[in-house]
PDB file of N, CA and C in Angstrom:
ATOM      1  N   UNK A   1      38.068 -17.880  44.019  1.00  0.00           N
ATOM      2  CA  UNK A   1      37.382 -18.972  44.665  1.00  0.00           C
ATOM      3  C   UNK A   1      37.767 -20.250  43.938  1.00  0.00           C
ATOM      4  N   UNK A   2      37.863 -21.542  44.878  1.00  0.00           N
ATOM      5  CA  UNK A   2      38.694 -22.769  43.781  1.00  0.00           C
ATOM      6  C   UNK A   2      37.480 -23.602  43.487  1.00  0.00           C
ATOM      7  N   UNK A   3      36.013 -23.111  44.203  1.00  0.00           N
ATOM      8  CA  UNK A   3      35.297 -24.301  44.097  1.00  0.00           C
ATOM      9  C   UNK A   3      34.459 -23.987  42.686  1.00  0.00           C
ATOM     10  N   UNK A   4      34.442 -25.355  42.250  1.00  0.00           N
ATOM     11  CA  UNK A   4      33.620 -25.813  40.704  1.00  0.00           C
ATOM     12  C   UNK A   4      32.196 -25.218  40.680  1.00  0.00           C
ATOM     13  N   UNK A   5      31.657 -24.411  39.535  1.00  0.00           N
ATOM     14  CA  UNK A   5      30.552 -24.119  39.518  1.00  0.00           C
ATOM     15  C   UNK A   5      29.729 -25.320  40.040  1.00  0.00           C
ATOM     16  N   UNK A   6      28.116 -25.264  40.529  1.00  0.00           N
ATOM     17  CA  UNK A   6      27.371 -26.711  41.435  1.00  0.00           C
ATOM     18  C   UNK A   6      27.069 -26.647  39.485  1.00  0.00           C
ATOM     19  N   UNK A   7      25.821 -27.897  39.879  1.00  0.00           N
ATOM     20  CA  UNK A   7      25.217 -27.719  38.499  1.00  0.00           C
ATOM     21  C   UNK A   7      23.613 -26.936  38.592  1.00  0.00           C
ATOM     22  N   UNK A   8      22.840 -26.902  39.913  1.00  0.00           N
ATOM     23  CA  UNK A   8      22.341 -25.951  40.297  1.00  0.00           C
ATOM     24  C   UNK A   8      22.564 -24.768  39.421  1.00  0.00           C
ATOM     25  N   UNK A   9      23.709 -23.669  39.569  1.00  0.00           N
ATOM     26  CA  UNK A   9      24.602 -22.666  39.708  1.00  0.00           C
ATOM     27  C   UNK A   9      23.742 -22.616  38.021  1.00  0.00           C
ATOM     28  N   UNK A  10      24.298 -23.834  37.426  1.00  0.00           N
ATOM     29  CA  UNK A  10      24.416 -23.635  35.760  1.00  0.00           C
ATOM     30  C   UNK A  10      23.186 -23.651  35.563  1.00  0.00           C
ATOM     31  N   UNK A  11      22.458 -24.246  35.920  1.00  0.00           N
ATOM     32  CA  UNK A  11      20.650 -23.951  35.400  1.00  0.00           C
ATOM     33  C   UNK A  11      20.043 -22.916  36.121  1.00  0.00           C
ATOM     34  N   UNK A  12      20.852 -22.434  36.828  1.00  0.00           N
ATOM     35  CA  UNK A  12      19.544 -20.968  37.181  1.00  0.00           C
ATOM     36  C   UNK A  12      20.177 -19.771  37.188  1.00  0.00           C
ATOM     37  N   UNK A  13      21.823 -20.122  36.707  1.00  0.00           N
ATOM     38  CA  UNK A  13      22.438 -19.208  36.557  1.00  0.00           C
ATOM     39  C   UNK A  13      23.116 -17.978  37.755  1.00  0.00           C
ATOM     40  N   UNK A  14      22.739 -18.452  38.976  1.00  0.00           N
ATOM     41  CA  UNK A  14      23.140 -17.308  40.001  1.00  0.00           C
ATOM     42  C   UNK A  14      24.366 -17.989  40.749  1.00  0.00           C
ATOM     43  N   UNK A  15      25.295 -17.366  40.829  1.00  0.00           N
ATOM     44  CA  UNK A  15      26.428 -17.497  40.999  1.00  0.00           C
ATOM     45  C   UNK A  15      26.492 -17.669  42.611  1.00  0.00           C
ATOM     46  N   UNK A  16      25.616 -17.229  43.166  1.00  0.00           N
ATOM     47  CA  UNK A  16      24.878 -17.203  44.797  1.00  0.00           C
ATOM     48  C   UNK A  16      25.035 -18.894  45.244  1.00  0.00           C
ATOM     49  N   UNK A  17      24.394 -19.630  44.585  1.00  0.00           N
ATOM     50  CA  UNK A  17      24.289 -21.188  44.772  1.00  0.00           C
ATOM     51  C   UNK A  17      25.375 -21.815  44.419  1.00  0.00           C
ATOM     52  N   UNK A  18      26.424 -21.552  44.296  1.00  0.00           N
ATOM     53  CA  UNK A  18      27.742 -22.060  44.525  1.00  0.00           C
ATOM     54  C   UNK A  18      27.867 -22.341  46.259  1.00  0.00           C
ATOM     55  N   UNK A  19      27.950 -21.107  46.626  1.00  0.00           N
ATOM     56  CA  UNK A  19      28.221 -20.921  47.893  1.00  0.00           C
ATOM     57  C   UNK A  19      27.196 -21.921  48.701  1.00  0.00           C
ATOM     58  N   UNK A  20      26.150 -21.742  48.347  1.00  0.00           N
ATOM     59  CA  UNK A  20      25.014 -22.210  49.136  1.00  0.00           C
ATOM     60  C   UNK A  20      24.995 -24.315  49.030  1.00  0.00           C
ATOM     61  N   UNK A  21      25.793 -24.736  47.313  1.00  0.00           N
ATOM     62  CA  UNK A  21      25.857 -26.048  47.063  1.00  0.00           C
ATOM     63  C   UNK A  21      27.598 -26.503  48.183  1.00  0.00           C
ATOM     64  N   UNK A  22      28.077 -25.556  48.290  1.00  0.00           N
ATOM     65  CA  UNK A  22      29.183 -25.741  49.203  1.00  0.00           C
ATOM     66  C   UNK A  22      28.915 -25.432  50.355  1.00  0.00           C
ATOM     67  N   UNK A  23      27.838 -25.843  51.006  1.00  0.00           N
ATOM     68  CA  UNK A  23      27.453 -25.590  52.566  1.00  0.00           C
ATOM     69  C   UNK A  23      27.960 -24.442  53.259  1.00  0.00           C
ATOM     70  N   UNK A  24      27.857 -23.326  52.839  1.00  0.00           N
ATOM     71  CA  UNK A  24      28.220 -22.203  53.403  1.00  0.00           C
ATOM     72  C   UNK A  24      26.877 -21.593  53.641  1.00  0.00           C
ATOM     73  N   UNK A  25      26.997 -20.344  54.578  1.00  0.00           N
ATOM     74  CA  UNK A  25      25.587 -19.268  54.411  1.00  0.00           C
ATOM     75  C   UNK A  25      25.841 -17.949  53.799  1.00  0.00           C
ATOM     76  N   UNK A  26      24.768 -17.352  53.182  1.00  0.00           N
ATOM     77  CA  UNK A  26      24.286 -16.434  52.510  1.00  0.00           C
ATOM     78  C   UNK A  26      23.845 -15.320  54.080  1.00  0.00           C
ATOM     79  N   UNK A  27      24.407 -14.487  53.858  1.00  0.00           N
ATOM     80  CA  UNK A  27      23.745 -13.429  55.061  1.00  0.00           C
ATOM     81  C   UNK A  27      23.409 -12.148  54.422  1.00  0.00           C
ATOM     82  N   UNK A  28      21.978 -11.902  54.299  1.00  0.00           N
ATOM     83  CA  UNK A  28      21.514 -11.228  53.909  1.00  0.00           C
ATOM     84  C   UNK A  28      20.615  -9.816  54.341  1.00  0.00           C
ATOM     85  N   UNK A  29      20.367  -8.790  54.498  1.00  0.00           N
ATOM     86  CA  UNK A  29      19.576  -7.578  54.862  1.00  0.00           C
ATOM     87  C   UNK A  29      19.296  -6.739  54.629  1.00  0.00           C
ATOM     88  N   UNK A  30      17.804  -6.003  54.796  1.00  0.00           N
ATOM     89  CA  UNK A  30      17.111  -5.345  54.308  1.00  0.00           C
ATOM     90  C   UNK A  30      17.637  -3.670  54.297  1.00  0.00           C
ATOM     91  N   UNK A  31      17.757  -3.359  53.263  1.00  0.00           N
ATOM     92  CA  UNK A  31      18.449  -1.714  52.475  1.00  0.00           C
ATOM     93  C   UNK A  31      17.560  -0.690  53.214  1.00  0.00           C
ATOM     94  N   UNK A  32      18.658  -0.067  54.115  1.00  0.00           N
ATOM     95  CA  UNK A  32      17.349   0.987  54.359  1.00  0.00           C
ATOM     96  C   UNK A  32      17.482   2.492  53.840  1.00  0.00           C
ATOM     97  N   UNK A  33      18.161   2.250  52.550  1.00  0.00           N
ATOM     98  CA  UNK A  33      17.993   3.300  51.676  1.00  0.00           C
ATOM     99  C   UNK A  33      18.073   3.077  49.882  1.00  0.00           C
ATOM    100  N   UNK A  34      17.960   3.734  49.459  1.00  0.00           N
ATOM    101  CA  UNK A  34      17.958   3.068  48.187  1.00  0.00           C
ATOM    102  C   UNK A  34      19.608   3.001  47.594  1.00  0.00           C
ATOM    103  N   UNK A  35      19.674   1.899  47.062  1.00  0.00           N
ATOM    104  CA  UNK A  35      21.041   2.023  46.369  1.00  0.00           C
ATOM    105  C   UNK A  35      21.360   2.679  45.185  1.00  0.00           C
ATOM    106  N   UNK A  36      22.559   2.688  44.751  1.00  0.00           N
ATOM    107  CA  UNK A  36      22.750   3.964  43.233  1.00  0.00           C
ATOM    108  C   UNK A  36      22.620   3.279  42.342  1.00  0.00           C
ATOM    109  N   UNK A  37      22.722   4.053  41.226  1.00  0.00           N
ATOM    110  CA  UNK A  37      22.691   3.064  39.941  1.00  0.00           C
ATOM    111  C   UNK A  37      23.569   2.072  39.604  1.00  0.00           C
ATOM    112  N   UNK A  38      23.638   0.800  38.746  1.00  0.00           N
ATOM    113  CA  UNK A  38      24.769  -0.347  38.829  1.00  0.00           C
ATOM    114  C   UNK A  38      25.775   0.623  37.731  1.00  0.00           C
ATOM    115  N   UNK A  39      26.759  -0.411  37.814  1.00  0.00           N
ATOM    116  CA  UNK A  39      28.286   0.640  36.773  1.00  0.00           C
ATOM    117  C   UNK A  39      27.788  -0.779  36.410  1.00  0.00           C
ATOM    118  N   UNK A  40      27.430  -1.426  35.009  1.00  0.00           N
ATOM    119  CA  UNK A  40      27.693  -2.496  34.859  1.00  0.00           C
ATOM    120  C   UNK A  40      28.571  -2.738  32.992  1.00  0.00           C
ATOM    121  N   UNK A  41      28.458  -1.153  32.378  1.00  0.00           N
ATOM    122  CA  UNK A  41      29.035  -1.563  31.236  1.00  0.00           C
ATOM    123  C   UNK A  41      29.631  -0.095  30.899  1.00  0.00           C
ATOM    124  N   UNK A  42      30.407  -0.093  29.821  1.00  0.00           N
ATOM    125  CA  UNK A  42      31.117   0.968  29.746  1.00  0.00           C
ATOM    126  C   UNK A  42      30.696   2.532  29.805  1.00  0.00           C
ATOM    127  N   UNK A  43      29.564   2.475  29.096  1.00  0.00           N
ATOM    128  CA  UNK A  43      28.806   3.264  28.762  1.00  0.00           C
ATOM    129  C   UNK A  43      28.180   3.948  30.193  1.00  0.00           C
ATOM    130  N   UNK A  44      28.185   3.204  31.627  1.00  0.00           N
ATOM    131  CA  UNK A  44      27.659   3.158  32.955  1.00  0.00           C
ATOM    132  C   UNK A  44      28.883   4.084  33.028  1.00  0.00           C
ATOM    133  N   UNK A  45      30.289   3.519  32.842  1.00  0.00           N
ATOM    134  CA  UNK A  45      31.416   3.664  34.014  1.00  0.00           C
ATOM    135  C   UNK A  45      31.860   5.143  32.885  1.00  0.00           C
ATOM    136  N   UNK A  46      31.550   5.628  31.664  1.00  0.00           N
ATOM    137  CA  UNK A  46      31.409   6.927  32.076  1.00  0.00           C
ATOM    138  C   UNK A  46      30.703   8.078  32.068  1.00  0.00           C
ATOM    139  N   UNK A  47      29.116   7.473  32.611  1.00  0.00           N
ATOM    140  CA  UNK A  47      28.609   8.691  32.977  1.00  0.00           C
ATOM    141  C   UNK A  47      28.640   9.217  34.704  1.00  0.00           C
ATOM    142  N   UNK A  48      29.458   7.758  35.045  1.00  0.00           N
ATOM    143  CA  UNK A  48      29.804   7.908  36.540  1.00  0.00           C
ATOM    144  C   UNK A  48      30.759   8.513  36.687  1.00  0.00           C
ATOM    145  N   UNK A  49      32.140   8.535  35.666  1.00  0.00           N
ATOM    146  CA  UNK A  49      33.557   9.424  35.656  1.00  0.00           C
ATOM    147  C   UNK A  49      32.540  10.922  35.150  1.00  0.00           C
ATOM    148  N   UNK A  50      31.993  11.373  34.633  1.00  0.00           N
ATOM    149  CA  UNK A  50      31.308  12.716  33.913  1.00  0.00           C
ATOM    150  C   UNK A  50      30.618  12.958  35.294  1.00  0.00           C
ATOM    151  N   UNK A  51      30.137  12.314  36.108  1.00  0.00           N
ATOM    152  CA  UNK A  51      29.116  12.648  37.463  1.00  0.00           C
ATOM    153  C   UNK A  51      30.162  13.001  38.553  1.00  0.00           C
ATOM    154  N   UNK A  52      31.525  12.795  38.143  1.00  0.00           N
ATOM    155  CA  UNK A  52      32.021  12.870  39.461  1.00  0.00           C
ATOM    156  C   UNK A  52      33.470  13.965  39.050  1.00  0.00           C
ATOM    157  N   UNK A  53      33.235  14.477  37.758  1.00  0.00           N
ATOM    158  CA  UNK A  53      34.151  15.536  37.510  1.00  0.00           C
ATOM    159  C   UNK A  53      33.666  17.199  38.182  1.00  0.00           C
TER     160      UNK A  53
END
Protein backbone atom coordinates (compact mmCIF):
# COMPACT_ATOMS: atom_id res chain seq x y z
CA UNK A 1 0.00 0.00 0.00
CA UNK A 2 1.77 3.60 -0.92
CA UNK A 3 -0.46 5.57 1.33
CA UNK A 4 1.27 7.37 4.55
CA UNK A 5 0.19 6.14 7.87
CA UNK A 6 -3.09 9.10 8.84
CA UNK A 7 -2.05 10.46 12.21
CA UNK A 8 -5.35 9.07 13.53
CA UNK A 9 -3.73 5.51 12.54
CA UNK A 10 -0.68 6.57 15.02
CA UNK A 11 -2.70 7.41 18.12
CA UNK A 12 -4.99 4.58 18.23
CA UNK A 13 -2.84 2.45 16.59
CA UNK A 14 -5.24 0.40 14.13
CA UNK A 15 -3.98 0.12 10.94
CA UNK A 16 -7.94 -0.03 9.82
CA UNK A 17 -8.00 4.00 9.82
CA UNK A 18 -5.62 4.39 7.19
CA UNK A 19 -8.04 3.13 4.87
CA UNK A 20 -10.90 4.83 6.43
CA UNK A 21 -8.49 8.55 6.60
CA UNK A 22 -8.14 7.75 2.73
CA UNK A 23 -11.85 7.77 2.00
CA UNK A 24 -12.27 4.30 1.29
CA UNK A 25 -14.89 1.73 3.06
CA UNK A 26 -14.41 -0.86 5.59
CA UNK A 27 -16.95 -3.81 4.79
CA UNK A 28 -17.58 -5.66 7.49
CA UNK A 29 -19.78 -9.02 8.84
CA UNK A 30 -21.02 -10.88 11.36
CA UNK A 31 -19.02 -14.63 11.90
CA UNK A 32 -21.37 -17.19 11.91
CA UNK A 33 -19.03 -19.51 13.35
CA UNK A 34 -16.30 -19.21 15.51
CA UNK A 35 -12.90 -18.57 14.13
CA UNK A 36 -9.52 -20.67 14.98
CA UNK A 37 -6.91 -19.71 16.96
CA UNK A 38 -4.52 -16.59 15.63
CA UNK A 39 -0.81 -18.02 14.30
CA UNK A 40 0.55 -14.79 15.57
CA UNK A 41 4.15 -15.83 16.89
CA UNK A 42 6.42 -18.60 16.50
CA UNK A 43 5.61 -20.53 19.18
CA UNK A 44 1.62 -20.35 17.45
CA UNK A 45 3.07 -21.39 13.94
CA UNK A 46 4.36 -24.58 15.54
CA UNK A 47 1.80 -25.96 17.37
CA UNK A 48 -0.20 -25.42 14.14
CA UNK A 49 2.70 -27.42 11.96
CA UNK A 50 2.44 -30.34 15.18
CA UNK A 51 -1.69 -30.04 14.66
CA UNK A 52 -1.48 -30.69 11.20
CA UNK A 53 1.18 -33.59 11.08
Amino acid sequence: MSWQPSPLEHIEMLEQLRVLWYGEKIHVAVAKAVPGTGVDTADDLERVRAEMR
